[in-house]
Protein backbone atom coordinates (compact mmCIF):
# COMPACT_ATOMS: atom_id res chain seq x y z
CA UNK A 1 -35.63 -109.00 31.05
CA UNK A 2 -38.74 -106.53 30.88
CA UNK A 3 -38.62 -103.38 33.24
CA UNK A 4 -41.00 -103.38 35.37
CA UNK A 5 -43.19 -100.21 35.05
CA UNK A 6 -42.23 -97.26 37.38
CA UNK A 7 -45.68 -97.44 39.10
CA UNK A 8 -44.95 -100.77 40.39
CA UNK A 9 -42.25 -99.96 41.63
CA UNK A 10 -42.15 -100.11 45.49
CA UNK A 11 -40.30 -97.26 46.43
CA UNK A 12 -42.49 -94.94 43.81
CA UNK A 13 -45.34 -96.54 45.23
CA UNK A 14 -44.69 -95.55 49.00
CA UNK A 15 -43.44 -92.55 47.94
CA UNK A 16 -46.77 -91.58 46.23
CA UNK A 17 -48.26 -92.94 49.39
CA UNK A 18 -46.33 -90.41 51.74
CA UNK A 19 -47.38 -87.12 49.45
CA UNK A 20 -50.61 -87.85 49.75
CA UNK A 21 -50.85 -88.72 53.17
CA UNK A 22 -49.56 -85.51 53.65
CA UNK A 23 -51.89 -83.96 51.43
CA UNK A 24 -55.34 -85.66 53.32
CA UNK A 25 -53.57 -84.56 56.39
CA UNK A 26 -53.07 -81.00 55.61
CA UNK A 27 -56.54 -80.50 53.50
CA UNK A 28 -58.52 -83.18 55.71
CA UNK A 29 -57.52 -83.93 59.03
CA UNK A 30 -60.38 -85.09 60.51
CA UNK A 31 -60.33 -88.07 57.67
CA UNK A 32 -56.74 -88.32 58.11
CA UNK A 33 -57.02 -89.30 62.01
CA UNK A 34 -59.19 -91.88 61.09
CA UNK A 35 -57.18 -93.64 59.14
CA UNK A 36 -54.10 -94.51 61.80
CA UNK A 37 -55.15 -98.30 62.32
CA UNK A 38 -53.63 -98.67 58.53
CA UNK A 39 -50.27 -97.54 60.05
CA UNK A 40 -50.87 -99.56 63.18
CA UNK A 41 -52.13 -102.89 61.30
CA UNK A 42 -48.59 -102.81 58.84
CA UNK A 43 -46.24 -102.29 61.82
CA UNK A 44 -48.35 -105.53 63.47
CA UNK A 45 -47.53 -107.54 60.57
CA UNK A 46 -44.27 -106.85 60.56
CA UNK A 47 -43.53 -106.98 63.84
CA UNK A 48 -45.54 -110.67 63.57
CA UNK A 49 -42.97 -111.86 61.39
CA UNK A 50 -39.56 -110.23 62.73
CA UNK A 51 -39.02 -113.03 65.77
CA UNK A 52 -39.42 -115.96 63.14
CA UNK A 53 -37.01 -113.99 60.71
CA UNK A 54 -34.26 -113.57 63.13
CA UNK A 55 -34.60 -116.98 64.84
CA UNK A 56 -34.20 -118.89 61.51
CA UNK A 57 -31.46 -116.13 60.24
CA UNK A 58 -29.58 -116.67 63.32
CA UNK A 59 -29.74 -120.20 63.79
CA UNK A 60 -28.57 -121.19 60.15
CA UNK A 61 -26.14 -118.90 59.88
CA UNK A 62 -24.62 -120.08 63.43
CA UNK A 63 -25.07 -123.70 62.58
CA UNK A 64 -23.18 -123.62 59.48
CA UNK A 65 -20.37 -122.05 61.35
CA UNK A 66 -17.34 -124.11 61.20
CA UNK A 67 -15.52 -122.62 63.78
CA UNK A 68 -17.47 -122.07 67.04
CA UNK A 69 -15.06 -118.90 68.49
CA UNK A 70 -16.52 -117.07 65.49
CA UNK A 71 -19.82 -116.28 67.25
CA UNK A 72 -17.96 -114.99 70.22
CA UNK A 73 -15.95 -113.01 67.87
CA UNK A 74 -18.12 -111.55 65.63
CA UNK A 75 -20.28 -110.54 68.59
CA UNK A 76 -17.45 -108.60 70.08
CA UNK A 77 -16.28 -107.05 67.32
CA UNK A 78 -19.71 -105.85 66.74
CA UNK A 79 -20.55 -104.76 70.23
CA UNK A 80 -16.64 -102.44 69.62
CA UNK A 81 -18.21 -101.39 66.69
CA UNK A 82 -21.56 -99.82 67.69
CA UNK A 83 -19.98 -98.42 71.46
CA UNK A 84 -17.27 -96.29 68.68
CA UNK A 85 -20.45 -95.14 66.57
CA UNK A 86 -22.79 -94.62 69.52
CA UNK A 87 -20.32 -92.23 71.44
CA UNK A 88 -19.03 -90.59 68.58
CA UNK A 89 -23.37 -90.06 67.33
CA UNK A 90 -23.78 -88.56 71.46
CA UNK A 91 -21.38 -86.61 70.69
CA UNK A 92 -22.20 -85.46 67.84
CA UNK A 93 -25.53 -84.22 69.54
CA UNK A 94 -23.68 -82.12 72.07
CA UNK A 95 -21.29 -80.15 69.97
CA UNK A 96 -24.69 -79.50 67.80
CA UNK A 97 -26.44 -78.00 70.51
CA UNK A 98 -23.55 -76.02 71.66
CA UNK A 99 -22.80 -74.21 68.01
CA UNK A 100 -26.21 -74.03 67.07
CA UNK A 101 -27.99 -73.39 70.31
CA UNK A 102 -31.68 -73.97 69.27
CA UNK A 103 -33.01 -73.36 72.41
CA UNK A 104 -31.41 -70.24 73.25
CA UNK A 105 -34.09 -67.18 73.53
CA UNK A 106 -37.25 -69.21 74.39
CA UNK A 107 -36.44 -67.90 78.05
CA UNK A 108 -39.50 -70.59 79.40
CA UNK A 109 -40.08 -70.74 83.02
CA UNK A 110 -40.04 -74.46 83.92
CA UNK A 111 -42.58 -73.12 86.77
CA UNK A 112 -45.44 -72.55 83.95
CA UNK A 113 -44.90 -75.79 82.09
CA UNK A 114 -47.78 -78.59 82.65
CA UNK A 115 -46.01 -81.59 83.56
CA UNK A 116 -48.96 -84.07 83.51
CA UNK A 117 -48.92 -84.17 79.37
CA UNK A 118 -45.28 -86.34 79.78
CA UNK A 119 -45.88 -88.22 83.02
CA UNK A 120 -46.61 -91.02 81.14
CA UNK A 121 -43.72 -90.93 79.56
CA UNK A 122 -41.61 -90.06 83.06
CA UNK A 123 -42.95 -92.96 84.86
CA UNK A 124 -42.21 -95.73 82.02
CA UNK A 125 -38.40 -94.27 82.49
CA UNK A 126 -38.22 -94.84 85.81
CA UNK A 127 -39.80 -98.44 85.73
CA UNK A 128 -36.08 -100.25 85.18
CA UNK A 129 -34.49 -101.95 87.40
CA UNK A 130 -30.31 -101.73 86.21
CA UNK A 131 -28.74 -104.00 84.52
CA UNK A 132 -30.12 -106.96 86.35
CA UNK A 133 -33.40 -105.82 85.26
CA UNK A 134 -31.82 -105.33 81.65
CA UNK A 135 -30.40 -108.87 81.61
CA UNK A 136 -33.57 -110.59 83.37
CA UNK A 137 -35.83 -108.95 80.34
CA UNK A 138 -33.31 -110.36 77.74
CA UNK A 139 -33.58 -114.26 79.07
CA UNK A 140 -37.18 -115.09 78.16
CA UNK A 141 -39.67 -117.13 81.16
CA UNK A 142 -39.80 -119.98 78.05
CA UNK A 143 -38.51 -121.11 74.77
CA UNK A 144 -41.70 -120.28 73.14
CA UNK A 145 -42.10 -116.80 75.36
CA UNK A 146 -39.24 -115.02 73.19
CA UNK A 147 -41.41 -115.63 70.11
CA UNK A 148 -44.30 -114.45 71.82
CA UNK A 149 -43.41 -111.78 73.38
CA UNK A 150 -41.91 -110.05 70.37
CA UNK A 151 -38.97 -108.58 71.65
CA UNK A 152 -35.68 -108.82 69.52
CA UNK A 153 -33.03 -109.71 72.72
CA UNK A 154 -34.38 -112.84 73.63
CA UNK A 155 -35.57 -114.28 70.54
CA UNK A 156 -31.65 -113.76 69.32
CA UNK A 157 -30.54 -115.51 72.45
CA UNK A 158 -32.74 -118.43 72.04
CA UNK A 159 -32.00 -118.52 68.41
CA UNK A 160 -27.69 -118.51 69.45
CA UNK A 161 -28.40 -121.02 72.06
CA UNK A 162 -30.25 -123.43 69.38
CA UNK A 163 -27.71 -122.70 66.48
CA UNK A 164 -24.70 -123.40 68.90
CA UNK A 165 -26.38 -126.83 69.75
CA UNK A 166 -26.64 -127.66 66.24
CA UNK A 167 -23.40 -126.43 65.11
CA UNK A 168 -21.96 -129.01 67.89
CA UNK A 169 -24.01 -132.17 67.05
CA UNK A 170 -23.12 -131.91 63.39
CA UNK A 171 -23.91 -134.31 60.67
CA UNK A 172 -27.18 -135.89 63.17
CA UNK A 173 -28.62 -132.03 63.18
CA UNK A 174 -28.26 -131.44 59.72
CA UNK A 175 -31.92 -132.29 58.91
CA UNK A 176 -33.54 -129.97 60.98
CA UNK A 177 -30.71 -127.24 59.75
CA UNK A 178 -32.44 -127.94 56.78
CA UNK A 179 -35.75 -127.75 58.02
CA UNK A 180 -34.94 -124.19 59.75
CA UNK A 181 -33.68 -123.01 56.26
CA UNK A 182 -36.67 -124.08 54.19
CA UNK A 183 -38.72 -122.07 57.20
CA UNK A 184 -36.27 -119.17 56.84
CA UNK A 185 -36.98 -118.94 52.70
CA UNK A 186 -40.65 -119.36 53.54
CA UNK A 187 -41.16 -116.72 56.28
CA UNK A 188 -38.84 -114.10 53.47
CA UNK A 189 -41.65 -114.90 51.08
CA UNK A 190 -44.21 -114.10 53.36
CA UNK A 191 -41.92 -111.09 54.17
CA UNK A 192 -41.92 -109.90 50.43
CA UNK A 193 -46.34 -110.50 50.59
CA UNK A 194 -46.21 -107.88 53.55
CA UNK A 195 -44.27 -105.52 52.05
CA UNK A 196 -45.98 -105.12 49.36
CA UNK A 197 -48.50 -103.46 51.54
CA UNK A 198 -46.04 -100.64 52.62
CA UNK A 199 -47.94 -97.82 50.20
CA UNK A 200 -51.12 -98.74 52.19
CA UNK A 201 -49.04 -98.59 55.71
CA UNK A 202 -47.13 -95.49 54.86
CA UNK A 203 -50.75 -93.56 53.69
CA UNK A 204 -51.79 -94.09 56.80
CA UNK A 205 -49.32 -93.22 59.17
CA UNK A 206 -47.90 -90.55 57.16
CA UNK A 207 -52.15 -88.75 57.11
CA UNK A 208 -52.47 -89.84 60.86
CA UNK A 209 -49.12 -88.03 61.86
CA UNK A 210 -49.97 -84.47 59.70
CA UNK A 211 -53.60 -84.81 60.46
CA UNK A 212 -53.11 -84.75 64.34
CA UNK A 213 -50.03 -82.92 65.23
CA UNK A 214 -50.41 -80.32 61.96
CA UNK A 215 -47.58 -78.68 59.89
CA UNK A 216 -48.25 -75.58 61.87
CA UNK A 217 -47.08 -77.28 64.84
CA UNK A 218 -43.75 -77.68 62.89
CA UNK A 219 -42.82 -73.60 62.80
CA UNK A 220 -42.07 -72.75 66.86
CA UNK A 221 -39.67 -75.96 67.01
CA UNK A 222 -37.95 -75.62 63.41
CA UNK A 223 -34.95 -74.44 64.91
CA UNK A 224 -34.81 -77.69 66.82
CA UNK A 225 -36.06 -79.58 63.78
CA UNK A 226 -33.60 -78.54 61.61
CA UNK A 227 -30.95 -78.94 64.28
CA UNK A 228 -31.46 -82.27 64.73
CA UNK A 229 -31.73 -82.98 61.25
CA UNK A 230 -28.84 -81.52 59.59
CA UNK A 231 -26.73 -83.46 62.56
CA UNK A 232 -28.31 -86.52 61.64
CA UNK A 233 -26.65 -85.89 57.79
CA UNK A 234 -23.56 -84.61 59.05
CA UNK A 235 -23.25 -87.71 60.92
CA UNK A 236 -24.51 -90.30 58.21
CA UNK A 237 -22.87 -88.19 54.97
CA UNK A 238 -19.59 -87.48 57.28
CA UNK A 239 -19.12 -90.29 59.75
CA UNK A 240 -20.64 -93.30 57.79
CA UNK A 241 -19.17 -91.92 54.68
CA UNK A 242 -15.81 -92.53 55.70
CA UNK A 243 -16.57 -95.23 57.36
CA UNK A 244 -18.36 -97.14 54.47
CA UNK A 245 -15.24 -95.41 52.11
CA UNK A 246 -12.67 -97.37 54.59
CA UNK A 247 -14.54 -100.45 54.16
CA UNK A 248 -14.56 -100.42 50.15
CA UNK A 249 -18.14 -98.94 48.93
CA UNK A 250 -19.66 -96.25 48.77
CA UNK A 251 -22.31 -95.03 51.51
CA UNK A 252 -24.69 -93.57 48.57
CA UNK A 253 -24.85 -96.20 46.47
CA UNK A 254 -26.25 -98.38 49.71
CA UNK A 255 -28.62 -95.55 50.54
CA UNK A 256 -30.10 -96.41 46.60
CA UNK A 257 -30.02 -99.91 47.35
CA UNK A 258 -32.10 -100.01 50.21
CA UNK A 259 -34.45 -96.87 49.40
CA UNK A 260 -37.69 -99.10 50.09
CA UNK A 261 -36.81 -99.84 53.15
CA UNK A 262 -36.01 -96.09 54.28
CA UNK A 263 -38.97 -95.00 52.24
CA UNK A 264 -40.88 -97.44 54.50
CA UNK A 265 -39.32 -95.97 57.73
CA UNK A 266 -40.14 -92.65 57.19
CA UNK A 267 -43.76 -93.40 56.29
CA UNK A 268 -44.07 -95.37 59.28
CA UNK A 269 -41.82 -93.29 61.52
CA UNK A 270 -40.18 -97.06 62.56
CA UNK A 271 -37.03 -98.95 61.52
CA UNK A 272 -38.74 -101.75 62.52
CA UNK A 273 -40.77 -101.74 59.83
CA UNK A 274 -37.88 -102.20 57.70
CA UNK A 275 -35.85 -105.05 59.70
CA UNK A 276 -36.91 -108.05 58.06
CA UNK A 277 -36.51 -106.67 55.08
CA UNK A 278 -33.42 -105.20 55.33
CA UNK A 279 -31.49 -108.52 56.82
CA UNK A 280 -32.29 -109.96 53.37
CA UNK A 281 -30.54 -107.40 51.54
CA UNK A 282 -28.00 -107.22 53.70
CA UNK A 283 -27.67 -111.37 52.62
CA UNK A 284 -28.08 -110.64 48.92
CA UNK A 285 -25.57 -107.77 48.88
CA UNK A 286 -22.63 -110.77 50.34
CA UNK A 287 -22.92 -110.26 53.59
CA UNK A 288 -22.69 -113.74 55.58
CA UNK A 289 -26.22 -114.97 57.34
CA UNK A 290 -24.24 -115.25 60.25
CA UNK A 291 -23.00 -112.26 60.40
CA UNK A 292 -26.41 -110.37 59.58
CA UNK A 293 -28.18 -112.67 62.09
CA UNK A 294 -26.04 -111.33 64.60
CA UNK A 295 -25.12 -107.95 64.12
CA UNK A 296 -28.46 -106.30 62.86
CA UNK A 297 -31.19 -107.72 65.26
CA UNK A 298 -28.36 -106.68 68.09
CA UNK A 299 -27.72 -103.71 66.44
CA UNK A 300 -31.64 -102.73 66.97
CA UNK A 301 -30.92 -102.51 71.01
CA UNK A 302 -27.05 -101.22 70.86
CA UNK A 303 -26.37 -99.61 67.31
CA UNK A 304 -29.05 -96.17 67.84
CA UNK A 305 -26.76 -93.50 66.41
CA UNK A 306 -30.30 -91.14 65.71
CA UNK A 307 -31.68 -92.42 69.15
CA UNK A 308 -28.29 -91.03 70.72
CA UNK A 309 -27.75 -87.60 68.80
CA UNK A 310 -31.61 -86.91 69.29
CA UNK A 311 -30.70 -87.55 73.25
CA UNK A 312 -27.93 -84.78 73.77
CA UNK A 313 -28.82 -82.66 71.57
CA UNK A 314 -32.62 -82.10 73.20
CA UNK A 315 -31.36 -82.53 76.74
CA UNK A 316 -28.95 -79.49 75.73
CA UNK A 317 -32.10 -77.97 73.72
CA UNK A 318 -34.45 -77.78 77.15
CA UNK A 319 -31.60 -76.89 79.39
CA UNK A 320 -30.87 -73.75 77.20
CA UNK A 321 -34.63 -72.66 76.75
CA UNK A 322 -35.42 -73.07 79.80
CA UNK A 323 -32.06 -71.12 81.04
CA UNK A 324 -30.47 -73.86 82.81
CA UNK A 325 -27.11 -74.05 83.32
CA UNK A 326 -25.10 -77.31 82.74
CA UNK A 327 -21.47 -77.53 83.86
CA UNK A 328 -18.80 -79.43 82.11
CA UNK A 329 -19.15 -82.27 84.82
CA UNK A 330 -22.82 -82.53 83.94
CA UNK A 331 -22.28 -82.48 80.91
CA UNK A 332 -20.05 -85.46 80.48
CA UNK A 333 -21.99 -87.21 83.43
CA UNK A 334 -24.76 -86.93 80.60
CA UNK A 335 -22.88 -88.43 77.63
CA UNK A 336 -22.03 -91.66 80.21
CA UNK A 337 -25.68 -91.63 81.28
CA UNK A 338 -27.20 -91.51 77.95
CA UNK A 339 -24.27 -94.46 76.77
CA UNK A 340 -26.43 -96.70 78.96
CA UNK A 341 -29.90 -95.42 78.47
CA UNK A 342 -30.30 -95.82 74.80
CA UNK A 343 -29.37 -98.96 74.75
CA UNK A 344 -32.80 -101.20 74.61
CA UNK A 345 -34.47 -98.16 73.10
CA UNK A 346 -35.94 -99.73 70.24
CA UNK A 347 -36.97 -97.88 66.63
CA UNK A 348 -40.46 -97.96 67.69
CA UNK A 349 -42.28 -94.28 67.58
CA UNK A 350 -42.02 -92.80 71.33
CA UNK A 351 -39.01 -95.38 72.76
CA UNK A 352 -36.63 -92.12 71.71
CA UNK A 353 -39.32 -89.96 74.61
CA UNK A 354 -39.07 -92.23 77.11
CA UNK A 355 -35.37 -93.07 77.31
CA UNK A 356 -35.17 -88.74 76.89
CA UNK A 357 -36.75 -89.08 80.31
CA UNK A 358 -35.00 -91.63 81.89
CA UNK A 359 -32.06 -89.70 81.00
CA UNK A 360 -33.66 -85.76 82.52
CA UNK A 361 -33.62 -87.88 85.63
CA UNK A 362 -30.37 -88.84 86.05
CA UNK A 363 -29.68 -85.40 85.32
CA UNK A 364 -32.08 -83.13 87.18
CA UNK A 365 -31.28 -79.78 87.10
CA UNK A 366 -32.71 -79.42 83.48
CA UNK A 367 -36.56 -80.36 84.79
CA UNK A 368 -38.40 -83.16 83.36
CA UNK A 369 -41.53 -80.88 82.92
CA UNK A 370 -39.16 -79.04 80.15
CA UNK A 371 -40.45 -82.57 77.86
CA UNK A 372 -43.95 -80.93 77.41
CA UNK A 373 -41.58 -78.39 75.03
CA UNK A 374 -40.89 -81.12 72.70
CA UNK A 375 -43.87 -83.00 73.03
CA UNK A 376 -46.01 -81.76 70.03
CA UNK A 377 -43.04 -82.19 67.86
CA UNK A 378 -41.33 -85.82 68.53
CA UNK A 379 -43.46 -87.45 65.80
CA UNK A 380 -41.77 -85.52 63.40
CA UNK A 381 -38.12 -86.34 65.07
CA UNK A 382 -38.80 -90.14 65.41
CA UNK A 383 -38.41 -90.48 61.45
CA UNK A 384 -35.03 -89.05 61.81
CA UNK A 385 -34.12 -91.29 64.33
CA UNK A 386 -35.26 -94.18 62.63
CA UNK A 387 -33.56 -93.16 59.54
CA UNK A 388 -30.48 -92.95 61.00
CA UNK A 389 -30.53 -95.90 63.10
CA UNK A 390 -31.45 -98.00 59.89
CA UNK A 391 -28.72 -96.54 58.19
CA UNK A 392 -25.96 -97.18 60.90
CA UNK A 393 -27.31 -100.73 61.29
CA UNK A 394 -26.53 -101.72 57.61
CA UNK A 395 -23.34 -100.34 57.60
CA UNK A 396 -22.54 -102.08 61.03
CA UNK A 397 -23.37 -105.05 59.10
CA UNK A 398 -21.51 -104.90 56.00
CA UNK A 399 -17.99 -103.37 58.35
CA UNK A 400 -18.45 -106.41 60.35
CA UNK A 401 -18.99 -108.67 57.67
CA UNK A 402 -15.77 -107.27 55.49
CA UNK A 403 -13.67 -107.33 59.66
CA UNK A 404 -14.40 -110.87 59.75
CA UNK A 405 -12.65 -111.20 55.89
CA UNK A 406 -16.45 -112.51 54.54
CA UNK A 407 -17.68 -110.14 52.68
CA UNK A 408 -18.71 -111.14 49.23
CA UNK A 409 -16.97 -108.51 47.05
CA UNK A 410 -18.40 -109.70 44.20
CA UNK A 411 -21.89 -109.57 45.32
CA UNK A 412 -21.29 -106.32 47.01
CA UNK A 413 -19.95 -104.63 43.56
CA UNK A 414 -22.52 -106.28 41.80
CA UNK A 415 -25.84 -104.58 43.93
CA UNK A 416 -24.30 -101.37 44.30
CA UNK A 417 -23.08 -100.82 40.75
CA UNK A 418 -20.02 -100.85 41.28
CA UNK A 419 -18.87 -102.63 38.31
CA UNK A 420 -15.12 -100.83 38.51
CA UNK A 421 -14.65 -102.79 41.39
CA UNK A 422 -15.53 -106.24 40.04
CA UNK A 423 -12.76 -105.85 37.41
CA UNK A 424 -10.84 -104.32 40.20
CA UNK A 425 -8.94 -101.36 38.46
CA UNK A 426 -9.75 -98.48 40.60
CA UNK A 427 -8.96 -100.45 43.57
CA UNK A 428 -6.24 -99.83 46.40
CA UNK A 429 -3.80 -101.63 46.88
CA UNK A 430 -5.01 -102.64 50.39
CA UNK A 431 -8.16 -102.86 48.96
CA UNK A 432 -7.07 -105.95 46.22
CA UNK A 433 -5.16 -107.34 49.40
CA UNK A 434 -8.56 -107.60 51.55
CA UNK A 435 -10.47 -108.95 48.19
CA UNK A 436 -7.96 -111.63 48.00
CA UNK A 437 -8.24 -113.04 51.68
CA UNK A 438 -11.87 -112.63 51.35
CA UNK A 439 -12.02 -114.74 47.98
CA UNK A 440 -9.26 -117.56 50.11
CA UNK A 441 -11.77 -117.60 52.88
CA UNK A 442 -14.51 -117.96 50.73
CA UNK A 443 -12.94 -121.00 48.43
CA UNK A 444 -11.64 -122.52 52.18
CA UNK A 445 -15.27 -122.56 53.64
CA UNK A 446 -16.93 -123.97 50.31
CA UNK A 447 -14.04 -127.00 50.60
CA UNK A 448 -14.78 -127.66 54.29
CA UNK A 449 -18.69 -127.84 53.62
């Protein structure tokens, strides 16, 4: 087959896309400004096709389900999965700010900070209402209303709801099964037409973001940067990497395999920009529908592992330049608080902010006017975050795929490059044990369809 040329490819292309946007930026920033409704219009389109994605991903995966307790279990193995990742990613945020200490020697008085530049932000925080307010936002007024609306939660709840009831007529519903999966191929093509836009997206968030806030802005917080940043790899290189190792691939060779779609996030400074895109790989690499229908859209509300280091770490960050003190108790009252706050935080630019506040006021001796310090530079840490959270979702995925004994070894060897594995020599013992349920299962659910 012939190669495609290397300026067609995507990820060269958004690549491309990003140094010059921060070129315009830099050199042109009145220009650059301008330009953020080509940012804004690509995260619309892709946010126009996500709820159609993940109903049609969901429901066909469910429906071919044989087994019924498999949704239930997959769900709650996931759920186990991302409360393990998410405390041990808060975590990982505190002990940061603790040997690091980026805010220590700012000495700010919270008394001469102006509050009103983050009020916004503080009274979106405080606009929940618990977790009946949590569970009444994921159950949609109407059928239709999830789709409308645009939010993940409910469209995956109508979409289990509608693949149970198909799963449970059977052979009667297996025409509109089919239906649903003709819809599902078409709305990935239409997927594949947006994305193809990404260099134009990425240009212009990428100038927008440089162009207003300014590389200069970067040098008072690099300490903070870079803090949050190098925890961010420690966590992925470290944490993932032995995770992904456990599971039977290798963390690196997925980071290659989905570099357009983290190229994409880091132009747009959203892993939402990347969702669609990324549950299709996720399907192509031998993950299950099923299981990517259900883990990654869920993943988007529970699975934030940047969202939750970028929590501790700048609570700790604003307590410590603004001299605060913070006692053990307060401490761990923060890493319980923050376990239920960034949940529903979503990649979008800014959710990262406001949950930050929600989380100040459970916790108010560090003052929520202390924000304003990290207001200038939160642009720069949502592409960290999103990063991160893209990265933990696709591992989620394939952990919970290879758990549930599904996991297309095969496929997975094959996409990563793997090719030791598909003859099988390097392989564990453990590891040839797992492959061979995996290929039973496989050979048991092709008989029963």
């Amino acid at each position: 087959m012939k190669r495609k040329p290397f300026y067609r490819i995507l990820y060269v292309q958004v690549l491309a896309a990003i140094v010059a946007g921060v070129l315009l930026g830099h050199f042109a920033p009145h220009a650059a400004v301008a330009l953020k409704p080509l940012g804004d219009l690509f995260i619309k389109l892709v946010r126009m096709i996500i709820g159609p994605v993940i109903f049609c991903t969901v429901v066909t995966g469910i429906a071919g389900m044989q087994d019924m307790s498999k949704v239930g279990r997959v769900g709650g193995k996931a759920l186990l999965y991302f409360e393990v990742a998410s405390t041990l990613a808060l975590a990982m945020g505190l002990l940061a700010a603790h040997v690091l200490a980026p805010g220590k020697g700012f000495n700010v008085d919270p008394a001469t900070l102006d509050a009103r530049a983050v009020s916004g932000y503080a009274a979106q925080a405080t606009h929940g209402d618990g977790i009946a307010g949590f569970i009444a936002h994921v159950i949609p007024d109407t059928f239709a209303g999830a789709l409308v609306q645009g939010d993940i939660l409910p469209v995956l709840l109508i979409a289990m709801l509608f693949g149970t009831a198909l799963a449970l007529m059977g052979e009667p519903a297996a025409p509109v099964t089919q239906m649903i999966e003709t819809l599902s191929k078409t709305f990935f093509r239409i997927v594949r037409m947006v994305t193809s836009l990404a260099p134009i997206g990425a240009f212009g968030a990428m100038a927008f973001t440089i162009g207003r806030y300014g590389i200069a802005s970067l040098l008072p917080m690099l300490k903070l940067i870079g803090t949050f940043y190098f925890t961010a790899f420690v966590f992925v290189a470290v944490v993932l990497g032995i995770v992904a190792r456990l599971c039977g691939f290798s963390l690196w060779r997925f980071l290659a395999y989905i570099r357009d779609e983290l190229l994409i996030v880091l132009g747009t400074s959203t892993s939402e920009a990347a969702l669609p895109q990324l549950m299709d790989k996720l399907e192509r690499l031998g993950c299950p529908r099923g299981v990517v229908g259900l883990v990654v859209p869920t993943g988007y509300s529970f699975n934030l592992d940047g969202t939750n280091i970028y929590m501790t770490l700048a609570v700790l960050f604003l307590a410590q330049a603004t001299n605060t003190h913070l006692s053990f108790a307060q401490q761990l009252t923060l890493l319980l608080v923050t376990m239920l706050t960034s949940k529903g935080s979503t990649g979008v630019t800014g959710a990262g902010f406001i949950t930050l506040a929600a989380s100040l006021s459970v916790v108010p001796t560090v003052p929520v006017s202390a924000m304003v310090l990290i207001l200038g530079i939160d642009r720069f840490m949502s592409e960290c975050r999103a990063l991160t959270n893209i990265v933990g979702n696709g591992v989620a995925t394939i952990v919970v795929s290879a758990w549930e004994g599904e996991l297309d070894r095969g496929k997975l060897a094959k996409a990563l490059g793997h090719e030791e594995h598909v003859r099988g020599d390097s392989w564990s013992p453990d590891m040839r044990e797992t492959a061979a349920i995996d290929r039973e299962r496989s050979l048991t659910n092709d008989l029963l369809r």
